[in-house]
N, C-alpha and C. Protein backbone atom coordinates (compact mmCIF):
# COMPACT_ATOMS: atom_id res chain seq x y z
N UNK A 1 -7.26 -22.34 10.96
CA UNK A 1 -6.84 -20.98 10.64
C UNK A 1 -5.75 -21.02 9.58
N UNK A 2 -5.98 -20.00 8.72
CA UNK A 2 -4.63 -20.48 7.80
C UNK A 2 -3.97 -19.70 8.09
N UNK A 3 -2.50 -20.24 7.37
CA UNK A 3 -0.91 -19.25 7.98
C UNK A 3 -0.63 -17.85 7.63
N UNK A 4 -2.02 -17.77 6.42
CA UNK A 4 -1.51 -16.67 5.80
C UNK A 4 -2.00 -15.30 6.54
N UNK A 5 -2.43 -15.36 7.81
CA UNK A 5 -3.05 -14.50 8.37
C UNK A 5 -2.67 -14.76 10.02
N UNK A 6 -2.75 -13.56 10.84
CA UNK A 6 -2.69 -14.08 12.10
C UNK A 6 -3.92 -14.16 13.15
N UNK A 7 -4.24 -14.57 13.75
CA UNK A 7 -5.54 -14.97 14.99
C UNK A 7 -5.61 -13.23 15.39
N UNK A 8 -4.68 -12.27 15.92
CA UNK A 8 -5.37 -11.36 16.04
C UNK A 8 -5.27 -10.67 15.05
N UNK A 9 -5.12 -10.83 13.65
CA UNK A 9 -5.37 -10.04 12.92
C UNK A 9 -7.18 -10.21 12.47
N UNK A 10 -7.46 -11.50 12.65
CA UNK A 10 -8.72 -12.51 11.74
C UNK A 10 -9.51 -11.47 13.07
N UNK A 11 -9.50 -11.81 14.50
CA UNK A 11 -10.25 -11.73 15.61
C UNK A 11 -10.46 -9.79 15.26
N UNK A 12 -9.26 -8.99 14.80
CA UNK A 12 -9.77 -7.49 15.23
C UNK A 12 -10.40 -7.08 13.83
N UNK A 13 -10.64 -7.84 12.73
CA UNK A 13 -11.62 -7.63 11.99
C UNK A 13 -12.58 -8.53 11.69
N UNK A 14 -13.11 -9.59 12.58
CA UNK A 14 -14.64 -10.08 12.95
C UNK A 14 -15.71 -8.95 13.65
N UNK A 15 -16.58 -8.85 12.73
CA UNK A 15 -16.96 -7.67 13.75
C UNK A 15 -18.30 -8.50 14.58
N UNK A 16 -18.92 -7.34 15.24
CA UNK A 16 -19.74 -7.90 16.30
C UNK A 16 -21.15 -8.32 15.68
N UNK A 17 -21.27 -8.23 14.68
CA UNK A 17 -22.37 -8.08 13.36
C UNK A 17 -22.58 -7.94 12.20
N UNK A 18 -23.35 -8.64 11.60
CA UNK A 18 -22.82 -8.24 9.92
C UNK A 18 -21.76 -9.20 10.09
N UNK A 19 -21.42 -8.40 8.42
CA UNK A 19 -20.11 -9.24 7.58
C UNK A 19 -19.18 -7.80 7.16
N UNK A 20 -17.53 -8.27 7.65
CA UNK A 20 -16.45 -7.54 7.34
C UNK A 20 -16.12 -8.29 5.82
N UNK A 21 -15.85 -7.19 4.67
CA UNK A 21 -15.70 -7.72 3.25
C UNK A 21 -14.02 -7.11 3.57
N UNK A 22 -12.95 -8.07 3.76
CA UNK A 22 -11.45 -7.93 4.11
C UNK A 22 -10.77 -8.73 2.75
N UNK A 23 -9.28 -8.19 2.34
CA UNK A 23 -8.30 -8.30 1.57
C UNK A 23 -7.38 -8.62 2.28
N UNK A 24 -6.67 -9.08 1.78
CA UNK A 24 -5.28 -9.64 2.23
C UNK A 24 -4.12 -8.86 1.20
N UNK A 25 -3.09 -8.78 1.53
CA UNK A 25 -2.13 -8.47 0.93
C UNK A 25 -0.98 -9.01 1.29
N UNK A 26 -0.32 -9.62 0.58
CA UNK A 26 0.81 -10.69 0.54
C UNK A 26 1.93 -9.91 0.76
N UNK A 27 2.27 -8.56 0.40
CA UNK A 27 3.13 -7.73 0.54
C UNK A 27 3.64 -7.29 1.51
N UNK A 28 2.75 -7.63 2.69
CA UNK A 28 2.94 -6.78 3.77
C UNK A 28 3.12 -8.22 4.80
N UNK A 29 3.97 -7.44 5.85
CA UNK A 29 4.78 -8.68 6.92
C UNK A 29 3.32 -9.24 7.37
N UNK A 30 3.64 -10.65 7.93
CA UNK A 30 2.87 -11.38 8.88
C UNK A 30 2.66 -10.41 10.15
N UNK A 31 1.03 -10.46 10.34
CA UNK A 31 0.59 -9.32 11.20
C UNK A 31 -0.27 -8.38 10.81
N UNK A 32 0.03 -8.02 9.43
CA UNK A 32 -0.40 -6.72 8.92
C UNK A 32 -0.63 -6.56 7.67
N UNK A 33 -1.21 -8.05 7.24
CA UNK A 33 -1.60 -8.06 5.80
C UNK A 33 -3.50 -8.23 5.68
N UNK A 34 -3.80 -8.37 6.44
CA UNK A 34 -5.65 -8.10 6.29
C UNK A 34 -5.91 -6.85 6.58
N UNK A 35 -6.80 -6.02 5.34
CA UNK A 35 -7.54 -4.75 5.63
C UNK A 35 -8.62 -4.93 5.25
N UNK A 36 -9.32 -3.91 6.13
CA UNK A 36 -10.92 -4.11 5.52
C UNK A 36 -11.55 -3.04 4.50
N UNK A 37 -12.07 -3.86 3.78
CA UNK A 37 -12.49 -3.18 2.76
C UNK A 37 -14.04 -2.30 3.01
N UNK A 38 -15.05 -3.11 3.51
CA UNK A 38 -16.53 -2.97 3.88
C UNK A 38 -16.83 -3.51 4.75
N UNK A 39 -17.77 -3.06 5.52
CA UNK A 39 -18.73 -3.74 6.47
C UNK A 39 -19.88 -3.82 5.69
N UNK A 40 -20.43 -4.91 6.14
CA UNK A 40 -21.75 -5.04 5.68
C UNK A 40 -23.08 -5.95 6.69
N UNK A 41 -24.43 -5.55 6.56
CA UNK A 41 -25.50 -5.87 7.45
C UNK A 41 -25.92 -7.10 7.09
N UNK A 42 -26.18 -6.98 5.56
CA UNK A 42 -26.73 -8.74 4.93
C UNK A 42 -25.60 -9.04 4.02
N UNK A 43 -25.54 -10.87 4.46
CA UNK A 43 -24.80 -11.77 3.73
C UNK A 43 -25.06 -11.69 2.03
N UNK A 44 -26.00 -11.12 1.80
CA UNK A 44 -25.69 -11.03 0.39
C UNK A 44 -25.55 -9.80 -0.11
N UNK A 45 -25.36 -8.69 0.59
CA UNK A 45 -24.90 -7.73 -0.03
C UNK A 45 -22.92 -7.79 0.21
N UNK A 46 -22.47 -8.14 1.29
CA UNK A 46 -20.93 -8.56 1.18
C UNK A 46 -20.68 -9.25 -0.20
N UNK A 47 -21.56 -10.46 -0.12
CA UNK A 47 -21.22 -11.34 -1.44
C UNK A 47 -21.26 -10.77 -2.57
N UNK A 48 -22.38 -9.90 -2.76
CA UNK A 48 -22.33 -9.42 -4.24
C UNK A 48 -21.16 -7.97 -4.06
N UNK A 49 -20.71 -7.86 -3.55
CA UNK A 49 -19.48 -6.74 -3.31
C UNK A 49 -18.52 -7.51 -3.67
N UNK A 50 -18.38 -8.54 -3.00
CA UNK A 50 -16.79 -9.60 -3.30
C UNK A 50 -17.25 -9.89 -4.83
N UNK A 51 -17.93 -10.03 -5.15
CA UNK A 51 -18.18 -10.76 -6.48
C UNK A 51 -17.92 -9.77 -7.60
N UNK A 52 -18.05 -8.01 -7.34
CA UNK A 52 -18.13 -6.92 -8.12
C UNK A 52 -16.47 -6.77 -7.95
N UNK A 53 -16.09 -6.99 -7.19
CA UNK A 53 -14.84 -5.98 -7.55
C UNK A 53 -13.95 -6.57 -8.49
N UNK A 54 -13.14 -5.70 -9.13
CA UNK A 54 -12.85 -5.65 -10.56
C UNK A 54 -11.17 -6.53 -10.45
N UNK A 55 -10.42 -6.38 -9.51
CA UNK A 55 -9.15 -7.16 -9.65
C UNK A 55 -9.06 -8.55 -9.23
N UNK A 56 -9.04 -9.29 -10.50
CA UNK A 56 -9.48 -10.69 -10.20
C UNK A 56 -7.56 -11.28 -9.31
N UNK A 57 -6.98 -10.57 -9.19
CA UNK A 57 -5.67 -11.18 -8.88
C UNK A 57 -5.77 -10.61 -6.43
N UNK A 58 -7.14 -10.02 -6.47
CA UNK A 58 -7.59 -9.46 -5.21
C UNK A 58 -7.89 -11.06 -4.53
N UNK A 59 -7.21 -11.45 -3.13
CA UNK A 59 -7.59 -12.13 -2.42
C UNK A 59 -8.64 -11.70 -1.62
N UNK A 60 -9.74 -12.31 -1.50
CA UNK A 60 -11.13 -11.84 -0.54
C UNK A 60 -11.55 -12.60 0.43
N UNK A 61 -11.59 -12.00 1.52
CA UNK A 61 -12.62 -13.10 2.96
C UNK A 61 -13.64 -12.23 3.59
N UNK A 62 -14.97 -13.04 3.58
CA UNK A 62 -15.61 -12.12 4.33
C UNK A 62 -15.93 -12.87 5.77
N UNK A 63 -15.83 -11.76 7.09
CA UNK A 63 -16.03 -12.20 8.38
C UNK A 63 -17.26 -11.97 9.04
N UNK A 64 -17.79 -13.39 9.44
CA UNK A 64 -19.20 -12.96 9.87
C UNK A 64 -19.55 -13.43 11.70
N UNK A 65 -20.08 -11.65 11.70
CA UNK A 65 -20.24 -11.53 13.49
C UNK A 65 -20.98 -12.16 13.74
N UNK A 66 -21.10 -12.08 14.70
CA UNK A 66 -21.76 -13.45 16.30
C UNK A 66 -23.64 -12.65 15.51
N UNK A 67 -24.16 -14.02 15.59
CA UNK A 67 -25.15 -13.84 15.49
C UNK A 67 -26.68 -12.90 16.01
């Protein structure tokens, strides 16, 4: 897990399905720097979302639910 995030922050945006397309923001305290941007049904529509968006200085993770 990396530091830059916390376990229940990662765990309350895994969703139960699909893929969560989440940002990070460095700005904000430990706890409360992952938001979600999209949900999504197929792995390649998240991907080509992370891949479209326009601020290349945007940290991106996408979270993928239980099978």
């Amino acid at each position: 897990m990396s530091l830059d995030v916390t376990k229940e922050e990662k765990n309350a945006l895994t969703p139960d399905s699909g893929f969560n397309l989440c940002g990070i923001d460095y700005f904000e305290p430990l706890g409360r720097r992952l938001y979600l941007i999209e949900r999504y049904e197929r792995y390649q529509d998240a991907l080509k979302a992370k891949q479209e968006r326009e601020n290349p200085n945007e940290y991106l993770i996408l979270y993928k639910g239980a099978p």
